[in-house]
Protein backbone atom coordinates (compact mmCIF):
# COMPACT_ATOMS: atom_id res chain seq x y z
CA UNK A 1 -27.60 44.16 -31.43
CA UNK A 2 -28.34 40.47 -30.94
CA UNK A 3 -28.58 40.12 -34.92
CA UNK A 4 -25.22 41.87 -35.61
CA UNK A 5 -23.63 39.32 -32.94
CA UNK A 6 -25.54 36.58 -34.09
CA UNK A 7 -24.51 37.08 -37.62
CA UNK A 8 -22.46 33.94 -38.83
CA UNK A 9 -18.72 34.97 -40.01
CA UNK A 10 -18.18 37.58 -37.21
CA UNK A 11 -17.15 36.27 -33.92
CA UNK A 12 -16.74 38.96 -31.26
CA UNK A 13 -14.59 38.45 -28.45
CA UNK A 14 -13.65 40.79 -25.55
CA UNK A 15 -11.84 44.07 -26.07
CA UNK A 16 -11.62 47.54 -24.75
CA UNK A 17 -11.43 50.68 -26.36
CA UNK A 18 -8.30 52.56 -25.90
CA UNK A 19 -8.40 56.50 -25.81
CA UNK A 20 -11.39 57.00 -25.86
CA UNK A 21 -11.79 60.95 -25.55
CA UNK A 22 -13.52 61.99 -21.81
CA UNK A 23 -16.65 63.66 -23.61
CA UNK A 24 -17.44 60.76 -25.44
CA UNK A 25 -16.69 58.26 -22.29
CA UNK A 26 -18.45 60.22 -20.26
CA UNK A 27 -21.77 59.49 -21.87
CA UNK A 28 -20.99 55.50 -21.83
CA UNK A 29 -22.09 53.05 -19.13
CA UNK A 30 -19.56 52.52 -16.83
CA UNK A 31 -19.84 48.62 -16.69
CA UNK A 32 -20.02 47.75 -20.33
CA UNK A 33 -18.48 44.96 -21.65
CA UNK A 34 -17.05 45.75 -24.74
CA UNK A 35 -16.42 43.29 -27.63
CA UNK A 36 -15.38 43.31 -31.05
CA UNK A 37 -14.71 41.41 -33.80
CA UNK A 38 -12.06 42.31 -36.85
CA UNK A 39 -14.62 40.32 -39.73
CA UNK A 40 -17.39 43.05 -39.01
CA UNK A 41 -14.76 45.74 -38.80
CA UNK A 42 -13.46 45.03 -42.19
CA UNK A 43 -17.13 44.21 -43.60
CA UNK A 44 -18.20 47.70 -42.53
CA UNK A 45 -15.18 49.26 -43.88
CA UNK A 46 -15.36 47.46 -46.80
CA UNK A 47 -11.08 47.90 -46.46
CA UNK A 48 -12.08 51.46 -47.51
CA UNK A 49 -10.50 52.85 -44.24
CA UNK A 50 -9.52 51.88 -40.68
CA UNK A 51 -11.87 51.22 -38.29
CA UNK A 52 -12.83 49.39 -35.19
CA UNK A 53 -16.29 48.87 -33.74
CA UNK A 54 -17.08 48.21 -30.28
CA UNK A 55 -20.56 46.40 -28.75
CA UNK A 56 -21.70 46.71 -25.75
CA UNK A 57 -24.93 44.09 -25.46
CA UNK A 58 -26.35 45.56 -22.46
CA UNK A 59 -26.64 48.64 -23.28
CA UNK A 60 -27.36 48.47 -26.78
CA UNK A 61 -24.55 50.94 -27.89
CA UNK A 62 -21.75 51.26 -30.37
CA UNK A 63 -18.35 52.76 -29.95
CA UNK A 64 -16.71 53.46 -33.08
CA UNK A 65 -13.01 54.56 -34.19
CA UNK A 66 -12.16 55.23 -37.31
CA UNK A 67 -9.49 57.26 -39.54
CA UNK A 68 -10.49 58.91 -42.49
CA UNK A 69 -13.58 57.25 -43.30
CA UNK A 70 -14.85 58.15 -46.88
CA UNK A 71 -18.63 58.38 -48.12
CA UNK A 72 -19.23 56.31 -51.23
């Protein structure tokens, strides 16, 4: 985590995830403190599809949404 968010280029700043379905919320932290950044989201894309990542430092985990994502 800290070397994702310490990567130059990508500067994360607060954001929540919206709809996020209950089975999937129900296994996140309750208190996390999401952030996100739209430079990693397109450098993990690649502008291949649409997607937005969310980071939660504490707890170390990734929330993901993403539309058709294709395997290259």
């Amino acid at each position: 985590m800290r070397k994702i968010m310490g990567t130059a280029g990508w500067k994360f700043t607060s954001a929540a995830p919206e709809e996020v379905p209950r089975e999937i919320a129900a296994v996140l932290p309750q208190d996390a403190q999401w952030v996100a950044s739209t430079d990693f989201d397109v450098t993990v894309t690649k502008g291949a599809y649409a997607g937005s990542f969310y980071l939660d430092r504490a707890s170390a985990q990734v929330l993901f949404d993403a539309v058709n994502p294709v395997r290259h």
